[in-house]
N, C-alpha and C. Protein backbone atom coordinates (compact mmCIF):
# COMPACT_ATOMS: atom_id res chain seq x y z
N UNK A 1 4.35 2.47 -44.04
CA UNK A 1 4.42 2.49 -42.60
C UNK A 1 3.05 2.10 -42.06
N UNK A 2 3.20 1.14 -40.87
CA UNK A 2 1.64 0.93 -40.59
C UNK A 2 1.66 1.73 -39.23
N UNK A 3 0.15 1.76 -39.30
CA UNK A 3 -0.58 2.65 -38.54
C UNK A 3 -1.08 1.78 -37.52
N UNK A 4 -1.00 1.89 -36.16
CA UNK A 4 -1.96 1.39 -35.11
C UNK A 4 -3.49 1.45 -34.99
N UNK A 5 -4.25 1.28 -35.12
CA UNK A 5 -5.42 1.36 -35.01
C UNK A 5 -6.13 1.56 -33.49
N UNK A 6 -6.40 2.22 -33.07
CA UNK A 6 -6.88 2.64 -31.86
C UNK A 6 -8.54 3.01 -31.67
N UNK A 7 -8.99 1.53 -31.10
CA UNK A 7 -10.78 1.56 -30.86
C UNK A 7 -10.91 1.93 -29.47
N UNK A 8 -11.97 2.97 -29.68
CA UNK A 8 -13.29 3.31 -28.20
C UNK A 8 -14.06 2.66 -28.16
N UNK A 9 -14.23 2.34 -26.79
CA UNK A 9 -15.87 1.95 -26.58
C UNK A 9 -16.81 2.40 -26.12
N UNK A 10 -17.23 3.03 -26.16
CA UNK A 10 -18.14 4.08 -25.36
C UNK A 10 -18.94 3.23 -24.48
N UNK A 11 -19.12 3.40 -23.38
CA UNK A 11 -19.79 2.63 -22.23
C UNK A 11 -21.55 3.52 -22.04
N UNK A 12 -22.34 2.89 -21.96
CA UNK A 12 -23.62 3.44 -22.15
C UNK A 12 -23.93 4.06 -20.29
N UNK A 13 -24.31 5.20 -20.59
CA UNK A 13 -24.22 6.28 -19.19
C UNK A 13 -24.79 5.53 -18.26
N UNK A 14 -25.51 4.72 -17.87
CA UNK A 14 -26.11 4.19 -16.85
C UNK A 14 -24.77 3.40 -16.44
N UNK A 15 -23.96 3.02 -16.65
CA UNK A 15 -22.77 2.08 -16.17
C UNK A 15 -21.86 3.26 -15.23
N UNK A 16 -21.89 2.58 -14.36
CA UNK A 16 -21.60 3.72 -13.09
C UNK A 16 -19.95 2.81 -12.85
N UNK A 17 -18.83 3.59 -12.74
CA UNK A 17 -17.13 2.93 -12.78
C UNK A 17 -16.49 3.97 -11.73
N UNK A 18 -16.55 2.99 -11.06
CA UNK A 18 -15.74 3.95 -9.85
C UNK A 18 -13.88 4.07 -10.28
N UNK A 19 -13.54 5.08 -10.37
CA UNK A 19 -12.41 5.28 -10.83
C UNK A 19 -11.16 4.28 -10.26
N UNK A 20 -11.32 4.90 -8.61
CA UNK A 20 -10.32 4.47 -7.58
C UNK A 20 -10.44 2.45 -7.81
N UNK A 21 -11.60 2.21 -7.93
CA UNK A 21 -11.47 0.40 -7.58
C UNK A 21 -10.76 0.09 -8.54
N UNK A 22 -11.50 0.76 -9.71
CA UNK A 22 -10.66 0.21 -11.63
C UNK A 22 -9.10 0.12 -11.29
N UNK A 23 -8.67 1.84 -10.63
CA UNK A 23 -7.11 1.47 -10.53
C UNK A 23 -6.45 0.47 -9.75
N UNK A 24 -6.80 0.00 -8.51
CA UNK A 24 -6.86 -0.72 -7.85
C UNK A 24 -6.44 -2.51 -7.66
N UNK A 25 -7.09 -2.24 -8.85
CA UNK A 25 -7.92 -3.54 -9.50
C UNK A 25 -5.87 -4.12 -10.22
N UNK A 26 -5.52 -3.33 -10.80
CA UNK A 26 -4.05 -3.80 -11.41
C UNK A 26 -2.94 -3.46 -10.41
N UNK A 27 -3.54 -3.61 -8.93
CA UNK A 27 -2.00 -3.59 -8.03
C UNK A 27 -2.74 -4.73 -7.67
N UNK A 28 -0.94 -5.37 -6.83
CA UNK A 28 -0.81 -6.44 -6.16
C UNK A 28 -0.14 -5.56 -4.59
N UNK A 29 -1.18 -6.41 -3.52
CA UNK A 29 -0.57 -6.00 -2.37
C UNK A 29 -0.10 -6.77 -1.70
N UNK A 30 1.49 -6.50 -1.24
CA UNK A 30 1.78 -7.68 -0.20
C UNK A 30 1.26 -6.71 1.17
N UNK A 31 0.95 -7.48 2.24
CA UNK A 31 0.34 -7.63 3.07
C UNK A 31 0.89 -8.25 4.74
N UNK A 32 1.38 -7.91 5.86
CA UNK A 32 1.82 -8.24 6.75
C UNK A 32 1.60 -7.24 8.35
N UNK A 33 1.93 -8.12 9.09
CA UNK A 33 2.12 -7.22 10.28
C UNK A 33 2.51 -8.03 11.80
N UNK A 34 2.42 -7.67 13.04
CA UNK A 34 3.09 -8.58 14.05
C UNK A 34 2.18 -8.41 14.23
N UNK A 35 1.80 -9.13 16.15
CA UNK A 35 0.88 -9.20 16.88
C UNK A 35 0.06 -8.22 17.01
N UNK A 36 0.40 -7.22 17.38
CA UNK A 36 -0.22 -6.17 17.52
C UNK A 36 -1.17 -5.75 16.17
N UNK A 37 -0.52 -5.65 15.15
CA UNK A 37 -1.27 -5.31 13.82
C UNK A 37 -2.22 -6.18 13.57
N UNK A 38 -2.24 -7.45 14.24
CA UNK A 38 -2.78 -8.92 13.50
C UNK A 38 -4.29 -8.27 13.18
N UNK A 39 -5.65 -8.10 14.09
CA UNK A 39 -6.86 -8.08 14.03
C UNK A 39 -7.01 -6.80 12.52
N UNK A 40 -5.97 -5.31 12.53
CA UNK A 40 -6.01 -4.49 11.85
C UNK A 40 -5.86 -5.15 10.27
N UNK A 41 -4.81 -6.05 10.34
CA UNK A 41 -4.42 -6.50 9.19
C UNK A 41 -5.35 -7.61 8.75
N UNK A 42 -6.45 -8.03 9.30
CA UNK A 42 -7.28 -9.18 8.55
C UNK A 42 -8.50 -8.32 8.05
N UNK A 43 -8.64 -7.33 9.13
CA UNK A 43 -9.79 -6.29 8.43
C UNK A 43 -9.15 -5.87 7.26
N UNK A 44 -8.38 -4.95 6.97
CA UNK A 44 -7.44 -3.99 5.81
C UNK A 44 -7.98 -5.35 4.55
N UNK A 45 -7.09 -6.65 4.87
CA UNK A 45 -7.11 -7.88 3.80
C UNK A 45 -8.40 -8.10 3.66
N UNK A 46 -9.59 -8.29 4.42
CA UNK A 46 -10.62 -8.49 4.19
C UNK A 46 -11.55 -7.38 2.64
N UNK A 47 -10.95 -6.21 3.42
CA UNK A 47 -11.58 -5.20 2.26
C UNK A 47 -11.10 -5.35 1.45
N UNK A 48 -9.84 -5.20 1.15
CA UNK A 48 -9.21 -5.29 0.09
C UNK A 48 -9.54 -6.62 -0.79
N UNK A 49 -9.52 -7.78 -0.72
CA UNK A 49 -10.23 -8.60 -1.15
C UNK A 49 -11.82 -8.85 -1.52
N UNK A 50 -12.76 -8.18 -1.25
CA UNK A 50 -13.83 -7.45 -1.80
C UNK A 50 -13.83 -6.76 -2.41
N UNK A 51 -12.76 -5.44 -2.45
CA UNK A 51 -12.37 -4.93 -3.95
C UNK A 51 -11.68 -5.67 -4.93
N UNK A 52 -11.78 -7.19 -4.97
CA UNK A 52 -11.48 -7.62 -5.91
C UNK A 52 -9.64 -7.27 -6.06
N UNK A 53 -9.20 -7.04 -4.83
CA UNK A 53 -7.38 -6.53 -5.28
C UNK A 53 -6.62 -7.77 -4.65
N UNK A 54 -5.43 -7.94 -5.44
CA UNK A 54 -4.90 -9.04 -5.52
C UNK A 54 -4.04 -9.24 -4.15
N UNK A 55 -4.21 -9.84 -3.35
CA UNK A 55 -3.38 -9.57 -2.08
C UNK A 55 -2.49 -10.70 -1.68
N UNK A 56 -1.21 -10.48 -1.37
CA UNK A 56 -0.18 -11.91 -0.54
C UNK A 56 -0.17 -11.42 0.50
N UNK A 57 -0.90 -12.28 1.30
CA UNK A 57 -0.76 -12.11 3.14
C UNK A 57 0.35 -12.64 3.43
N UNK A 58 1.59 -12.42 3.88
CA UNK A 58 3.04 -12.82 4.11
C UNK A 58 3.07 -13.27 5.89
N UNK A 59 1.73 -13.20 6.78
CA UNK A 59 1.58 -13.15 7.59
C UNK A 59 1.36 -12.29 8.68
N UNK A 60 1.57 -12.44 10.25
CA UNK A 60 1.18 -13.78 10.89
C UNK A 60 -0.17 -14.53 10.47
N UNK A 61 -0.34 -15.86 10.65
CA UNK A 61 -1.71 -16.44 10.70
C UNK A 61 -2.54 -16.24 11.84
N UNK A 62 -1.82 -15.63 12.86
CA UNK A 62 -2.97 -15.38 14.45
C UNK A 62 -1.54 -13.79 15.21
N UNK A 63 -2.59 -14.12 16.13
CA UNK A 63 -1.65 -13.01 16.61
C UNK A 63 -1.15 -13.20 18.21
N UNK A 64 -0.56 -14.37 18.23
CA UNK A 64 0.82 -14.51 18.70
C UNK A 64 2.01 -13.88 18.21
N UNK A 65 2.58 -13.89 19.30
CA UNK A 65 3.87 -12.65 19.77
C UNK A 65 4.86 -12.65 18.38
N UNK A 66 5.17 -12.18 18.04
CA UNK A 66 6.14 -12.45 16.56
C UNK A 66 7.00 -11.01 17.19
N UNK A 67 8.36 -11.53 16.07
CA UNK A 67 8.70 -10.06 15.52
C UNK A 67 8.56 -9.32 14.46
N UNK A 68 8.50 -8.20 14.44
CA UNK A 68 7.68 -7.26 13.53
C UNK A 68 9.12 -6.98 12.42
N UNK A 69 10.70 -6.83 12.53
CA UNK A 69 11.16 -6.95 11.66
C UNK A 69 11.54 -7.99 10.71
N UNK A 70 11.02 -9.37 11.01
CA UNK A 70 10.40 -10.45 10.54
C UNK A 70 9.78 -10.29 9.35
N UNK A 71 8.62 -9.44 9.26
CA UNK A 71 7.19 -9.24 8.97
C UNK A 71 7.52 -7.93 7.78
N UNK A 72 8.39 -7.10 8.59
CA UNK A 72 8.66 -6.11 7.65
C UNK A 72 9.69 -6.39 6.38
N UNK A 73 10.56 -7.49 6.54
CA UNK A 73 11.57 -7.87 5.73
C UNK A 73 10.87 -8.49 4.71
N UNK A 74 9.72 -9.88 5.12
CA UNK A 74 8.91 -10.28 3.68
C UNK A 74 8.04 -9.17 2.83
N UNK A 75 7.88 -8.04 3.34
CA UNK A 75 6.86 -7.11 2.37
C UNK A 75 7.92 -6.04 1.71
N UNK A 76 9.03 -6.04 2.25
CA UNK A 76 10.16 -5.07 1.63
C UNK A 76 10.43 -6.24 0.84
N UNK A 77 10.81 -7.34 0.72
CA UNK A 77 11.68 -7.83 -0.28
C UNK A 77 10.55 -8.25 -1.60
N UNK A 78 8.99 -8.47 -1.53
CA UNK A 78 8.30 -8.81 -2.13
C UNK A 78 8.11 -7.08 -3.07
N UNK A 79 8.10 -6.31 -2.31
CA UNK A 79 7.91 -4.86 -3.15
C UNK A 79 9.05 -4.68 -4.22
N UNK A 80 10.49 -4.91 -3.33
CA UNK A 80 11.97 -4.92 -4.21
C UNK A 80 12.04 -5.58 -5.55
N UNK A 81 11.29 -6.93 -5.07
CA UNK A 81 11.74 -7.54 -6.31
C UNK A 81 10.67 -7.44 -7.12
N UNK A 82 9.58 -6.63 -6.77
CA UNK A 82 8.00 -6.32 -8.08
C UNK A 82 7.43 -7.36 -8.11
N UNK A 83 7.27 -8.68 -6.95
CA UNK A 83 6.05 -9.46 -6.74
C UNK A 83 4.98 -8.72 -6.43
N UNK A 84 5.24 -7.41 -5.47
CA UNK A 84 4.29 -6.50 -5.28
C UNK A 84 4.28 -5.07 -5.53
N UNK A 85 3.43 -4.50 -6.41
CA UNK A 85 3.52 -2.97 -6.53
C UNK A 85 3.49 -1.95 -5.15
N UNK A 86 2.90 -2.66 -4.11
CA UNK A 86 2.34 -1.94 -2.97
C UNK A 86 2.74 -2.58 -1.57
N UNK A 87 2.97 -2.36 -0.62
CA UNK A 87 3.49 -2.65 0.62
C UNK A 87 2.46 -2.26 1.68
N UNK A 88 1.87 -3.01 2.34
CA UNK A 88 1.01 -2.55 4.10
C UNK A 88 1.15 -3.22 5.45
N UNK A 89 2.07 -2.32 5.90
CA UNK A 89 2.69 -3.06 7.00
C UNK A 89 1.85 -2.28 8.28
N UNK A 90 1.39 -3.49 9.32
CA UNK A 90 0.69 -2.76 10.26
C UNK A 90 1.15 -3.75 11.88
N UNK A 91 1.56 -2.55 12.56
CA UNK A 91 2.10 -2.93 14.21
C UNK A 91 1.60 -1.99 14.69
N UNK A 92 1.99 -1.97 16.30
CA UNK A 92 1.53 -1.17 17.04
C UNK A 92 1.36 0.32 17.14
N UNK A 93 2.80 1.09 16.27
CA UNK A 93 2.91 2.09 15.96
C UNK A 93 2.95 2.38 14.36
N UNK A 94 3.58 1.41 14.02
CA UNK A 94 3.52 1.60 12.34
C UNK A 94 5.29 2.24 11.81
N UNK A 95 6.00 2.48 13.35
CA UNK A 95 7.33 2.51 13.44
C UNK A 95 7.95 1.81 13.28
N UNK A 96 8.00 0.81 14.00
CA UNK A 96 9.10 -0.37 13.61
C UNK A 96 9.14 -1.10 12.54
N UNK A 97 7.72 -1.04 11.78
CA UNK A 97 8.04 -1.85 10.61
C UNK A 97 8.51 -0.95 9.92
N UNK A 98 8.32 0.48 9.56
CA UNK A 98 8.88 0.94 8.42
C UNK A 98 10.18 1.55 8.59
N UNK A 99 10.86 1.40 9.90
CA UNK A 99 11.72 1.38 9.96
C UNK A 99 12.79 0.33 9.14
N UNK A 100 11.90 -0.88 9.83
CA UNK A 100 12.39 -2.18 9.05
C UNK A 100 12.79 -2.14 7.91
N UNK A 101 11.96 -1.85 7.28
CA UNK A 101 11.40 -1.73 5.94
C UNK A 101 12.22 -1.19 5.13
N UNK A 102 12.97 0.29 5.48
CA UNK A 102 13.22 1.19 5.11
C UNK A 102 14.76 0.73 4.98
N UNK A 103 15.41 -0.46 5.25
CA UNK A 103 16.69 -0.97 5.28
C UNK A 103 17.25 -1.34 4.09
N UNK A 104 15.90 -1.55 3.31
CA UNK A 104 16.03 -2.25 2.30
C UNK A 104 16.05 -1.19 0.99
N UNK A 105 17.03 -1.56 -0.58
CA UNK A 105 17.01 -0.58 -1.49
C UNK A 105 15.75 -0.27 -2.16
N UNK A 106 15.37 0.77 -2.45
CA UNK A 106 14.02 1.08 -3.66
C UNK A 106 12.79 0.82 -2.39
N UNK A 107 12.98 0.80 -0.98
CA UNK A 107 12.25 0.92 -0.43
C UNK A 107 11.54 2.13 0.43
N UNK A 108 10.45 3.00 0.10
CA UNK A 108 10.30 4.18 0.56
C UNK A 108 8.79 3.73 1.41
N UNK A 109 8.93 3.09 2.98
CA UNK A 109 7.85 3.42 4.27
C UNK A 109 7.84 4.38 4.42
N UNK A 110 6.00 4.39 4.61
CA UNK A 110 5.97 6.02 4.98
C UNK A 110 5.17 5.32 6.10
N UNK A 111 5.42 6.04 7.67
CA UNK A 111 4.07 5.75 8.48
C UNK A 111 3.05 6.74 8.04
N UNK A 112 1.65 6.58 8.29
CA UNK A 112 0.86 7.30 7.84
C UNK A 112 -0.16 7.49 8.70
N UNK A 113 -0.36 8.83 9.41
CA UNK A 113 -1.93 8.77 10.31
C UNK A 113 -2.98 9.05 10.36
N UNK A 114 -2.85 9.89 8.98
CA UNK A 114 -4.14 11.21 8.90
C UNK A 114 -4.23 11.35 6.83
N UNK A 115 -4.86 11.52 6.33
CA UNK A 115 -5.28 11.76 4.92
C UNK A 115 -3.93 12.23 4.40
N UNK A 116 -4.11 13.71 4.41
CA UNK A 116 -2.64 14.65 4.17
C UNK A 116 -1.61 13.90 4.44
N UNK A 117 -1.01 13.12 5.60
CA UNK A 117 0.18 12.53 5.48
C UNK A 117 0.13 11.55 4.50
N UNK A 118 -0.68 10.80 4.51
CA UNK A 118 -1.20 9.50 3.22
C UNK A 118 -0.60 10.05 1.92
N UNK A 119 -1.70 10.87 1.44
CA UNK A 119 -1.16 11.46 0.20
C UNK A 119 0.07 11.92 -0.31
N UNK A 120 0.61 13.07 0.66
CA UNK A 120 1.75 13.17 0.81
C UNK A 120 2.80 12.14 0.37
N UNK A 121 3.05 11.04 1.35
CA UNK A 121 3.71 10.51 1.20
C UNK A 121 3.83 9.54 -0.45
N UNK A 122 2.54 9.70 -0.95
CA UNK A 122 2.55 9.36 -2.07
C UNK A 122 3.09 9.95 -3.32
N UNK A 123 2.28 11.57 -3.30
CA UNK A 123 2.52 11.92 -4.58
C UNK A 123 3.76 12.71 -4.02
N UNK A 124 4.59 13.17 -3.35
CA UNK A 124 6.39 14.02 -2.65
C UNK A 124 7.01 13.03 -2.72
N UNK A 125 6.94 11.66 -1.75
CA UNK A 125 7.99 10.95 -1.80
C UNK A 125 8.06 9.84 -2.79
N UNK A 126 6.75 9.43 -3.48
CA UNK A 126 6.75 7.91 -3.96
C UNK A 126 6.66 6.60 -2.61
N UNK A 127 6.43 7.05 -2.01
CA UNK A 127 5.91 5.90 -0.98
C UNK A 127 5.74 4.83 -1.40
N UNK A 128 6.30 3.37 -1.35
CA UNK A 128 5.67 2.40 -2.02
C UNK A 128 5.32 0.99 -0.56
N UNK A 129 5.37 1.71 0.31
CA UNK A 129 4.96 0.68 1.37
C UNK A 129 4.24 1.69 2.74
N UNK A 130 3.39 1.09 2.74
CA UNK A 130 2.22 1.80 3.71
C UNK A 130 2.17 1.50 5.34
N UNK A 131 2.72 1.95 6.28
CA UNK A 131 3.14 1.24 7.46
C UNK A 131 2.05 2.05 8.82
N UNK A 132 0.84 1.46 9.31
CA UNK A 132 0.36 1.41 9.91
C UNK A 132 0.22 1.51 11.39
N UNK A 133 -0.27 2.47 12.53
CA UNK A 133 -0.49 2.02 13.63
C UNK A 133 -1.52 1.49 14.30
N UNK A 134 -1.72 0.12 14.58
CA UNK A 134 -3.01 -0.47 15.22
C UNK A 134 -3.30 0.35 16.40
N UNK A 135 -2.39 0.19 17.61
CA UNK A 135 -2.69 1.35 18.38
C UNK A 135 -3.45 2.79 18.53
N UNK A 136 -3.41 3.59 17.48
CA UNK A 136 -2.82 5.08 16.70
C UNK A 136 -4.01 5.07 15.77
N UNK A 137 -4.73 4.48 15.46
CA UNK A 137 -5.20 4.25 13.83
C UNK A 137 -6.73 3.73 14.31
N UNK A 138 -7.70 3.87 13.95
CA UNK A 138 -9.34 3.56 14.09
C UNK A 138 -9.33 2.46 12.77
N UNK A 139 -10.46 1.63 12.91
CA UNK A 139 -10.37 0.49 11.55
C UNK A 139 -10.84 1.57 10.12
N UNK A 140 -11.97 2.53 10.45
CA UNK A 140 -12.49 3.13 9.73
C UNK A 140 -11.16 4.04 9.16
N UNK A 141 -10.74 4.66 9.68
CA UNK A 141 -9.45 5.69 9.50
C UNK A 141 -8.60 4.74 8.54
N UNK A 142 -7.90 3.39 9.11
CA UNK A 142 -7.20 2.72 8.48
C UNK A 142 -7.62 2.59 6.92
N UNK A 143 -9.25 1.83 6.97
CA UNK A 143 -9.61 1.91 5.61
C UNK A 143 -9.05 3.22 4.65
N UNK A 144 -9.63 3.89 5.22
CA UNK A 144 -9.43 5.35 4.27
C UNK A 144 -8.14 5.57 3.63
N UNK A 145 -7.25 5.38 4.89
CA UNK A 145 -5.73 5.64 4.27
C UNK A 145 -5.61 4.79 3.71
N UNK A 146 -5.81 3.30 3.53
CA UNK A 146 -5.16 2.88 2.62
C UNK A 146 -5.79 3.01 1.15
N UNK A 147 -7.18 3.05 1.28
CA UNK A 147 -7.84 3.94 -0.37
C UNK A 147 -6.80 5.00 -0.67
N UNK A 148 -6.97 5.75 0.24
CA UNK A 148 -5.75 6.72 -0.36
C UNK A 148 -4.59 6.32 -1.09
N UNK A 149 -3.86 5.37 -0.32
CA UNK A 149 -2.43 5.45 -0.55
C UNK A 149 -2.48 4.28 -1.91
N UNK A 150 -3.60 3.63 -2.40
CA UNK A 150 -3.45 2.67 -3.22
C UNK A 150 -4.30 3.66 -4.53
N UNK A 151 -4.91 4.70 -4.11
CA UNK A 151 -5.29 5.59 -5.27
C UNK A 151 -4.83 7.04 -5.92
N UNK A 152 -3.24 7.32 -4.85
CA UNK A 152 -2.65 8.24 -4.93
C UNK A 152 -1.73 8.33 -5.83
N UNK A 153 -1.52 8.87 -6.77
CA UNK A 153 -0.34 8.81 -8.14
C UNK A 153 1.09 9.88 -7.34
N UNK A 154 1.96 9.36 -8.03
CA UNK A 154 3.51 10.20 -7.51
C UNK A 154 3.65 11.22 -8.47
N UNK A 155 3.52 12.70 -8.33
CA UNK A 155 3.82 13.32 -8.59
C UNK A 155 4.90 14.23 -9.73
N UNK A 156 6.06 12.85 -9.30
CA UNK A 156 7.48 13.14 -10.62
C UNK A 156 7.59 14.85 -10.06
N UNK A 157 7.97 15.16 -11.32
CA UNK A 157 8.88 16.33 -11.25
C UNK A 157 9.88 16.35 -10.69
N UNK A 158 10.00 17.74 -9.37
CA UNK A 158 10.51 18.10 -9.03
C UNK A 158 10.77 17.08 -8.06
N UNK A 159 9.95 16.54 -7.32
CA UNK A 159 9.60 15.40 -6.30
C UNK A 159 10.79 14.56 -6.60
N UNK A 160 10.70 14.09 -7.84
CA UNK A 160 11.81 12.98 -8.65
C UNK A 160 13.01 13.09 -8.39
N UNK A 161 13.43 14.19 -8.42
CA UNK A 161 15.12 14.59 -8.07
C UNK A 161 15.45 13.88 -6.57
N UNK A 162 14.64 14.27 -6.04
CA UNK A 162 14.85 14.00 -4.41
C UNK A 162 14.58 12.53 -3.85
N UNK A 163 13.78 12.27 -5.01
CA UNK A 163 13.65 10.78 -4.23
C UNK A 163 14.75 9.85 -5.03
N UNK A 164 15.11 10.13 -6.01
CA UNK A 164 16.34 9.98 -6.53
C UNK A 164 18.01 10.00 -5.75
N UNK A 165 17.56 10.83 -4.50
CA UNK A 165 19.04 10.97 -3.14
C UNK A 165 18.57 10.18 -2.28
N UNK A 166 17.64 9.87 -1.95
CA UNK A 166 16.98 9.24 -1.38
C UNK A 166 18.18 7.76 -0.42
């Protein structure tokens, strides 16, 4: 019977690895929002692309008037079919898209406003699309939640059953 062989590397202590970017680093985000979200959503893409994370902007290119269930349908169907591990949908309230959103199967929007709801919605429900209010939401705040919600693990367990009725 063969044996796997399993090598360490020990990294020499001065090498400083931020946990959260490393994980980061192996999602793909699709990326969208309407008018309203537009300025929120080039900042969000901007960072996120300095962390080196893989992003599909699904749109708008400016922020003329669109509709937002438009916007929400390309980041639900890109999550559905596992072009993208992660979903960030951002409008005025962060309602209508994940409403949108939420039409679709294996799709769990969470709006999100504050840390605790972020998380939450991560490790209770499995959240896999992040729905934003430009309105509602500070750029700084926005950042945060979405660190959160792209460094938050799901919980399982008990959690599992339920998102399973879902």
């Amino acid at each position: 019977m063969a044996v796997n062989k399993i090598e360490f590397i020990l990294l020499p202590a001065c090498w400083k690895i931020d946990l959260i970017d490393l994980k980061s680093l192996f999602k793909r985000v699709s990326l969208s929002s309407d008018h309203a979200g537009y300025k929120l959503k080039e900042i969000i893409k901007k960072t996120l692309l300095n962390k080196k994370i893989k992003i599909l902007d699904l749109g708008p290119k400016d922020n003329m008037s669109v509709d937002y269930p438009d916007y929400a349908k390309k980041v639900a169907k890109n999550v559905q079919s596992k072009k993208s591990n992660i979903g960030i949908l951002v409008c005025g309230s962060g309602t209508g898209m994940a409403m949108s959103a939420n039409k679709f199967k294996r799709i769990r929007a969470a709006v999100c406003y504050n840390k605790a709801s972020t998380r939450l919605s991560r490790q209770h429900n499995n959240a896999n699309i992040l729905a934003l209010g430009s309105r509602l939401t500070s750029k700084k705040d926005a950042i945060k939640l979405v660190n959160i919600f792209l460094s938050t693990k799901f919980e399982g367990g008990r959690h599992l059953r339920r998102v399973k009725k879902v």
